[in-house]
N, C-alpha and C. Protein backbone atom coordinates (compact mmCIF):
# COMPACT_ATOMS: atom_id res chain seq x y z
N UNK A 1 -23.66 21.94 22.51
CA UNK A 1 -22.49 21.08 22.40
C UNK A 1 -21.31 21.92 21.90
N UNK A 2 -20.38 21.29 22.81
CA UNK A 2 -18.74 22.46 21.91
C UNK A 2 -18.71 22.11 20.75
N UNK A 3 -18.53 23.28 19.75
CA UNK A 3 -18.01 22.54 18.26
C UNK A 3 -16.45 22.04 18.32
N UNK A 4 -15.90 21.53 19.25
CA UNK A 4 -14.77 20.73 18.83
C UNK A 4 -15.10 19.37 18.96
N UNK A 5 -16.42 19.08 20.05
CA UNK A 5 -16.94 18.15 20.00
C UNK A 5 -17.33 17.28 19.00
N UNK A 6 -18.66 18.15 18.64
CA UNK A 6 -19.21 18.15 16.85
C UNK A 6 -17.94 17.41 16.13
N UNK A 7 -16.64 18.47 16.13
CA UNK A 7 -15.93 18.08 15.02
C UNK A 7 -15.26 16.45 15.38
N UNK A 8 -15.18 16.14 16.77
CA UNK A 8 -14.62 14.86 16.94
C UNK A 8 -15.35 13.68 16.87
N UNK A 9 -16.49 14.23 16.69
CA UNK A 9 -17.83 13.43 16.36
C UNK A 9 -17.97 13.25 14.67
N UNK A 10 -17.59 13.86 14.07
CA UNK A 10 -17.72 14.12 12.18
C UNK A 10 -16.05 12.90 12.27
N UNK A 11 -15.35 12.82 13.16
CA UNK A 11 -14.01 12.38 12.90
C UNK A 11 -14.43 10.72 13.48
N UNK A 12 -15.00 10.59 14.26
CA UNK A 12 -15.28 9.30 14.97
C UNK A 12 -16.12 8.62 13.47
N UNK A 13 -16.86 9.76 12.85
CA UNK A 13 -18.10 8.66 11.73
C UNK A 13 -17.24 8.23 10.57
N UNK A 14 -15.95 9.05 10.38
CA UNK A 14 -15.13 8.57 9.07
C UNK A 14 -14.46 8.50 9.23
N UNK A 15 -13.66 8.04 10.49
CA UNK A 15 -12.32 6.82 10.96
C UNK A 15 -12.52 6.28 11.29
N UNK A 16 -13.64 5.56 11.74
CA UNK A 16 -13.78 4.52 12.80
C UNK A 16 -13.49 2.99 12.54
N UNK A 17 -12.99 3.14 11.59
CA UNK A 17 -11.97 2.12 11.07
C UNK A 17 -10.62 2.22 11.28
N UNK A 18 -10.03 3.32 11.46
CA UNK A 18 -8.82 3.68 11.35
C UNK A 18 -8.65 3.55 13.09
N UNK A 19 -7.06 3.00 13.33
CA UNK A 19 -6.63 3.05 14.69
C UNK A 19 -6.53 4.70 15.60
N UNK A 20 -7.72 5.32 15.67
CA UNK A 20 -8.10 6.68 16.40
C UNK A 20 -7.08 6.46 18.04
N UNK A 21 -6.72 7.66 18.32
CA UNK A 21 -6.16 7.87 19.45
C UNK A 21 -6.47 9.06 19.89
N UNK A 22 -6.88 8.59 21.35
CA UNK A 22 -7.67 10.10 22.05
C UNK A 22 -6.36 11.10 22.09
N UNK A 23 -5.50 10.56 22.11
CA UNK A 23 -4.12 11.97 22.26
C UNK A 23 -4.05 12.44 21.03
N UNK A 24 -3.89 11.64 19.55
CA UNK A 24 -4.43 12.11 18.17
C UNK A 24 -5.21 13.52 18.23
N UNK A 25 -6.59 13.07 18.06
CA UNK A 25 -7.79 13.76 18.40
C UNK A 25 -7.67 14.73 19.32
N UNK A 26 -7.28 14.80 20.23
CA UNK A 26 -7.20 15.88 21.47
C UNK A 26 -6.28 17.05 20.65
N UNK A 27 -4.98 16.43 20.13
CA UNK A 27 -4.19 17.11 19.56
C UNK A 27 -4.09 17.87 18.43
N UNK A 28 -5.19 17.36 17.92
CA UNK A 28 -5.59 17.48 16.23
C UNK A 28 -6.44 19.02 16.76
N UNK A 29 -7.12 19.21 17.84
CA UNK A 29 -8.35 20.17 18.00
C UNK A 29 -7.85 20.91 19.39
N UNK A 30 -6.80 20.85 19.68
CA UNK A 30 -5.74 21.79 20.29
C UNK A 30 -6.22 22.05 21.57
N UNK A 31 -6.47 20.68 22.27
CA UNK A 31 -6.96 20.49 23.45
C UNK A 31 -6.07 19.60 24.37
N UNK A 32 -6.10 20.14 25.31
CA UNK A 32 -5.12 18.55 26.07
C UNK A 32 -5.94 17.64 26.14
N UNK A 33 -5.53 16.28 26.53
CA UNK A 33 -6.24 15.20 26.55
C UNK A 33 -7.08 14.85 27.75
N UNK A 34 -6.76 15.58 28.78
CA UNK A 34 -7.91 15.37 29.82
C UNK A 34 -9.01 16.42 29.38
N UNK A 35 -8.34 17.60 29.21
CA UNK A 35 -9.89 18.68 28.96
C UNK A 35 -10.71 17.81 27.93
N UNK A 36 -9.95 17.33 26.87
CA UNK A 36 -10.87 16.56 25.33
C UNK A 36 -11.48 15.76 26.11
N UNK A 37 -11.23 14.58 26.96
CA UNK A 37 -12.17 13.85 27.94
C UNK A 37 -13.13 14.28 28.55
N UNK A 38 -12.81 15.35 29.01
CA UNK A 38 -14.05 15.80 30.12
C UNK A 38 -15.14 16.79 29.17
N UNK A 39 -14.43 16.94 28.60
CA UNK A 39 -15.48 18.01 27.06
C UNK A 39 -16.48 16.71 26.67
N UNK A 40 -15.54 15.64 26.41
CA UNK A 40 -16.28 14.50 24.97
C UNK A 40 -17.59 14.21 26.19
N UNK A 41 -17.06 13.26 27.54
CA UNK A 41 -17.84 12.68 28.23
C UNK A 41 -18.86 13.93 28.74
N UNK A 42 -18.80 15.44 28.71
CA UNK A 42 -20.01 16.02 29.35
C UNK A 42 -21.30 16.30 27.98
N UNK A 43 -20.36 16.53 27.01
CA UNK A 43 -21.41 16.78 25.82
C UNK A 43 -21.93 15.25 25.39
N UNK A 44 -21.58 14.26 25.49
CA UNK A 44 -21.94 13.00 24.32
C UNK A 44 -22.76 11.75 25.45
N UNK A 45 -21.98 12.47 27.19
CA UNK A 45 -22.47 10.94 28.14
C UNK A 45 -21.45 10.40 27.59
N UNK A 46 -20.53 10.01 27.61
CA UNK A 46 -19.71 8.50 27.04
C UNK A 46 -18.22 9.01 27.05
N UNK A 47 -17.44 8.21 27.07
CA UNK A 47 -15.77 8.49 26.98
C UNK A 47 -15.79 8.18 25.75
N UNK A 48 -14.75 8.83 24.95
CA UNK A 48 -14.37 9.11 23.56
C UNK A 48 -14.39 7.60 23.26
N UNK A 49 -13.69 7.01 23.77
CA UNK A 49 -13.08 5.32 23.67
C UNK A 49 -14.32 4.59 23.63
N UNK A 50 -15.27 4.92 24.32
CA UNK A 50 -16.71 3.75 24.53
C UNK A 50 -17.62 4.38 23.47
N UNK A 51 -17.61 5.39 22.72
CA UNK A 51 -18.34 5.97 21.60
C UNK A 51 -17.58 5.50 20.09
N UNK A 52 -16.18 5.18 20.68
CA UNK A 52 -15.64 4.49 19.33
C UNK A 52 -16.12 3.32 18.89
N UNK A 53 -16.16 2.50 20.43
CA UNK A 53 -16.50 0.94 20.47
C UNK A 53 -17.93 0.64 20.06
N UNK A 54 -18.94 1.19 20.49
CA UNK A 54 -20.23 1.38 19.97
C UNK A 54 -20.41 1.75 18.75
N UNK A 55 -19.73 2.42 18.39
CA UNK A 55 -19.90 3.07 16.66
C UNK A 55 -19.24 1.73 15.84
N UNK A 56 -17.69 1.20 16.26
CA UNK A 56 -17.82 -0.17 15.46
C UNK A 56 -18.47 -0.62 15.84
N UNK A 57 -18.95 -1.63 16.80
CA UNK A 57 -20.17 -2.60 16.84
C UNK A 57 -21.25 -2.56 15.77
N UNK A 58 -21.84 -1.15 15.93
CA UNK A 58 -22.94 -1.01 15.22
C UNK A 58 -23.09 -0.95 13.65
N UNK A 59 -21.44 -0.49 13.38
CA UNK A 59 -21.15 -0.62 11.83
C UNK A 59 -20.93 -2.15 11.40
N UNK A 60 -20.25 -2.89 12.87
CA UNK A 60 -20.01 -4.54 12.14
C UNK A 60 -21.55 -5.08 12.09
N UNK A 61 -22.91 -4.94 12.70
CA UNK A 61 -23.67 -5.07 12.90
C UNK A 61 -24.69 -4.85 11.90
N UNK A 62 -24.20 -3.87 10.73
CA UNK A 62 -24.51 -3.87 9.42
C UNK A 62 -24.21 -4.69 8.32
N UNK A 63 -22.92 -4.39 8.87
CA UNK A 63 -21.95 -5.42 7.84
C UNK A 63 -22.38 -6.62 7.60
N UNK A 64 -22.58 -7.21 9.14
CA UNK A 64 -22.67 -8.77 8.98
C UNK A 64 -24.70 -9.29 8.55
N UNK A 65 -25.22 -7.99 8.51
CA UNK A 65 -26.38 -8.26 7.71
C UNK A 65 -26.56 -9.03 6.17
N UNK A 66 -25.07 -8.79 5.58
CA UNK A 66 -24.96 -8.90 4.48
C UNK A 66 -24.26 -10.54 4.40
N UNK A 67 -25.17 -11.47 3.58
CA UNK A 67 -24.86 -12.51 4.25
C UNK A 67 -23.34 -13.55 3.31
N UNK A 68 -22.85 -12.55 2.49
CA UNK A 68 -21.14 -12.68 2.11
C UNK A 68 -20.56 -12.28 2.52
N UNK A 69 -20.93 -11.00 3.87
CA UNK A 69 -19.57 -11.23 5.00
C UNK A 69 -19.06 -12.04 6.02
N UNK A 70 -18.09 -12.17 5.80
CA UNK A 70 -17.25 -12.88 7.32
C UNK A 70 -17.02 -12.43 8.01
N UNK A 71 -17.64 -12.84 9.58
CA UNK A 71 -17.08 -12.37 10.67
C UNK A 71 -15.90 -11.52 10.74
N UNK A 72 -14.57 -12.57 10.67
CA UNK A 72 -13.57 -12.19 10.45
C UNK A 72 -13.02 -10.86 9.78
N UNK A 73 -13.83 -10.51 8.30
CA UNK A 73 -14.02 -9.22 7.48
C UNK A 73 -14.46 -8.32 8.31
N UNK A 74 -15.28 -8.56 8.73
CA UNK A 74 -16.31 -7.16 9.19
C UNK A 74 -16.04 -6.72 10.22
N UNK A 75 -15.14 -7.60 11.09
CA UNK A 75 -13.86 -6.86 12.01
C UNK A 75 -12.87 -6.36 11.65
N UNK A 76 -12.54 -6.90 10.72
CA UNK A 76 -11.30 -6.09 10.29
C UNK A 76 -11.72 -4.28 9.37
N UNK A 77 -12.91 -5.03 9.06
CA UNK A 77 -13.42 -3.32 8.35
C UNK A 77 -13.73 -2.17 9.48
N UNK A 78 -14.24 -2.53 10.48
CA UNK A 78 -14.73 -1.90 11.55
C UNK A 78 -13.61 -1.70 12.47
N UNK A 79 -12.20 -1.68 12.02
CA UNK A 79 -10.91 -1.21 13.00
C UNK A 79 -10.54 -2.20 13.86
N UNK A 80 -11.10 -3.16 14.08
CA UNK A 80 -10.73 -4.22 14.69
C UNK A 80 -9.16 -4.99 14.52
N UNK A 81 -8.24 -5.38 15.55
CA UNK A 81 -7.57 -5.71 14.41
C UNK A 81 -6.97 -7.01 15.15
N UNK A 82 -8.14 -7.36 15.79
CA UNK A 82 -8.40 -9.06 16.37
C UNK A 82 -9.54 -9.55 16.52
N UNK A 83 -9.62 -10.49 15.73
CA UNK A 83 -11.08 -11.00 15.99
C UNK A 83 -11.93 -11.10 16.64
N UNK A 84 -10.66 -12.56 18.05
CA UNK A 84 -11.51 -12.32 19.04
C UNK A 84 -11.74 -11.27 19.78
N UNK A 85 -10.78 -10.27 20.17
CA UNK A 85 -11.34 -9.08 20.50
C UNK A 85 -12.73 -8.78 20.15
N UNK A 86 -13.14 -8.49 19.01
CA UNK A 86 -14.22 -8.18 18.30
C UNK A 86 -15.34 -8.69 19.14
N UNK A 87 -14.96 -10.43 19.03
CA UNK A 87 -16.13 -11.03 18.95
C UNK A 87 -16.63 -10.93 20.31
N UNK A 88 -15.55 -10.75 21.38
CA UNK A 88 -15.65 -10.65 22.88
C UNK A 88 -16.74 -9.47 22.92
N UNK A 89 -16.20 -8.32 22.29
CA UNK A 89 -16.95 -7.14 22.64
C UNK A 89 -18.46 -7.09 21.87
N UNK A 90 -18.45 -7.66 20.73
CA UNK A 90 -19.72 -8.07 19.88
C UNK A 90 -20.68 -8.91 21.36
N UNK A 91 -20.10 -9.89 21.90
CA UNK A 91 -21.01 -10.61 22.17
C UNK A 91 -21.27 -9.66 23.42
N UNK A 92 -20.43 -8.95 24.71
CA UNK A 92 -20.88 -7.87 25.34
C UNK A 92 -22.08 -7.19 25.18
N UNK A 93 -21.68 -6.72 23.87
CA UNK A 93 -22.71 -5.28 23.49
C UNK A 93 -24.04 -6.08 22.83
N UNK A 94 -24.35 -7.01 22.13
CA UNK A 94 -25.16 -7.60 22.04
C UNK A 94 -26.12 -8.77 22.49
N UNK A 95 -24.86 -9.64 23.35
CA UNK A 95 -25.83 -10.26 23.50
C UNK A 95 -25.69 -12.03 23.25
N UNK A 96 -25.17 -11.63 21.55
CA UNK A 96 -24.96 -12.89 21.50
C UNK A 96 -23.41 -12.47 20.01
N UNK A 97 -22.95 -14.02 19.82
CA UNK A 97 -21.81 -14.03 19.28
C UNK A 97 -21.81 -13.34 17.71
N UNK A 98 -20.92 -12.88 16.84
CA UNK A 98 -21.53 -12.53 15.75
C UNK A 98 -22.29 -13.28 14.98
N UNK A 99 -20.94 -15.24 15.11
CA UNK A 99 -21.26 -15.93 14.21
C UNK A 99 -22.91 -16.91 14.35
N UNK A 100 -23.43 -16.31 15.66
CA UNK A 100 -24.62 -16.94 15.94
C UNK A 100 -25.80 -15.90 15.26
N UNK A 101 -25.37 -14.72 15.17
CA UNK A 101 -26.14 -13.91 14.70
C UNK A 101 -26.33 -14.16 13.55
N UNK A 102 -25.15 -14.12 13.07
CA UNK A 102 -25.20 -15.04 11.24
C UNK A 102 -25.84 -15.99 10.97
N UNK A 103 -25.75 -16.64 11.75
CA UNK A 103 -26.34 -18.33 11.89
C UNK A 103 -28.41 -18.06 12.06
N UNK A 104 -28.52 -17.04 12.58
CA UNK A 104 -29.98 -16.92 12.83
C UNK A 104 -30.44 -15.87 11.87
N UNK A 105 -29.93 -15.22 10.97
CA UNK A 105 -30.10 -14.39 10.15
C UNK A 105 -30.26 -14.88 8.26
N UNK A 106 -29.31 -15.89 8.43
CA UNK A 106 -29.38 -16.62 7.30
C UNK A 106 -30.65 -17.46 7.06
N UNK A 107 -31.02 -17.70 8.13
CA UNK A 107 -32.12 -19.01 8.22
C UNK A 107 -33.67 -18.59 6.96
């Protein structure tokens, strides 16, 4: 794997809250933004953008284990910075809605 990769990978695990931009990132590691694309997607399988989205999911997916979070919270912790957005892509990647997940988790 390229280590600029690596390094955008160490940057994806402790921003991924923060509003990340592949031109950011590309820029930050002194790459243009198509080479950073075609680097991220040959080393990782995935576009920078769909490794972001998966990495929140899976962090709100913790979150909402915890049964004093709110939906609502645990999108907004996970960079989200619309709910339903969230919940659209939550229910995509999983399956089912967060707040049903909650709902079957609490039980």
């Amino acid at each position: 794997m390229d280590p600029r990769i690596t390094i955008a990978l160490h940057v994806l695990d402790s921003s991924y809250n923060c509003q990340l931009k592949v031109t950011e990132v590309s820029k930050d590691l002194r790459l243009s933004r198509s080479h950073f694309e075609r680097l991220f997607r040959r080393d990782t399988g995935r576009t920078f953008k769909a490794a972001l989205q998966e990495l929140r999911l899976c962090k709100a997916l913790e979150f909402l284990k915890d049964p004093t979070m709110q939906v609502k919270e645990a999108a907004f912790l996970c960079g989200y910075k619309s709910a339903p957005t969230f919940t659209r892509n939550f229910k995509r990647r999983f399956g089912t809605a967060p707040s049903e997940l909650r709902r079957s988790t609490s039980r």
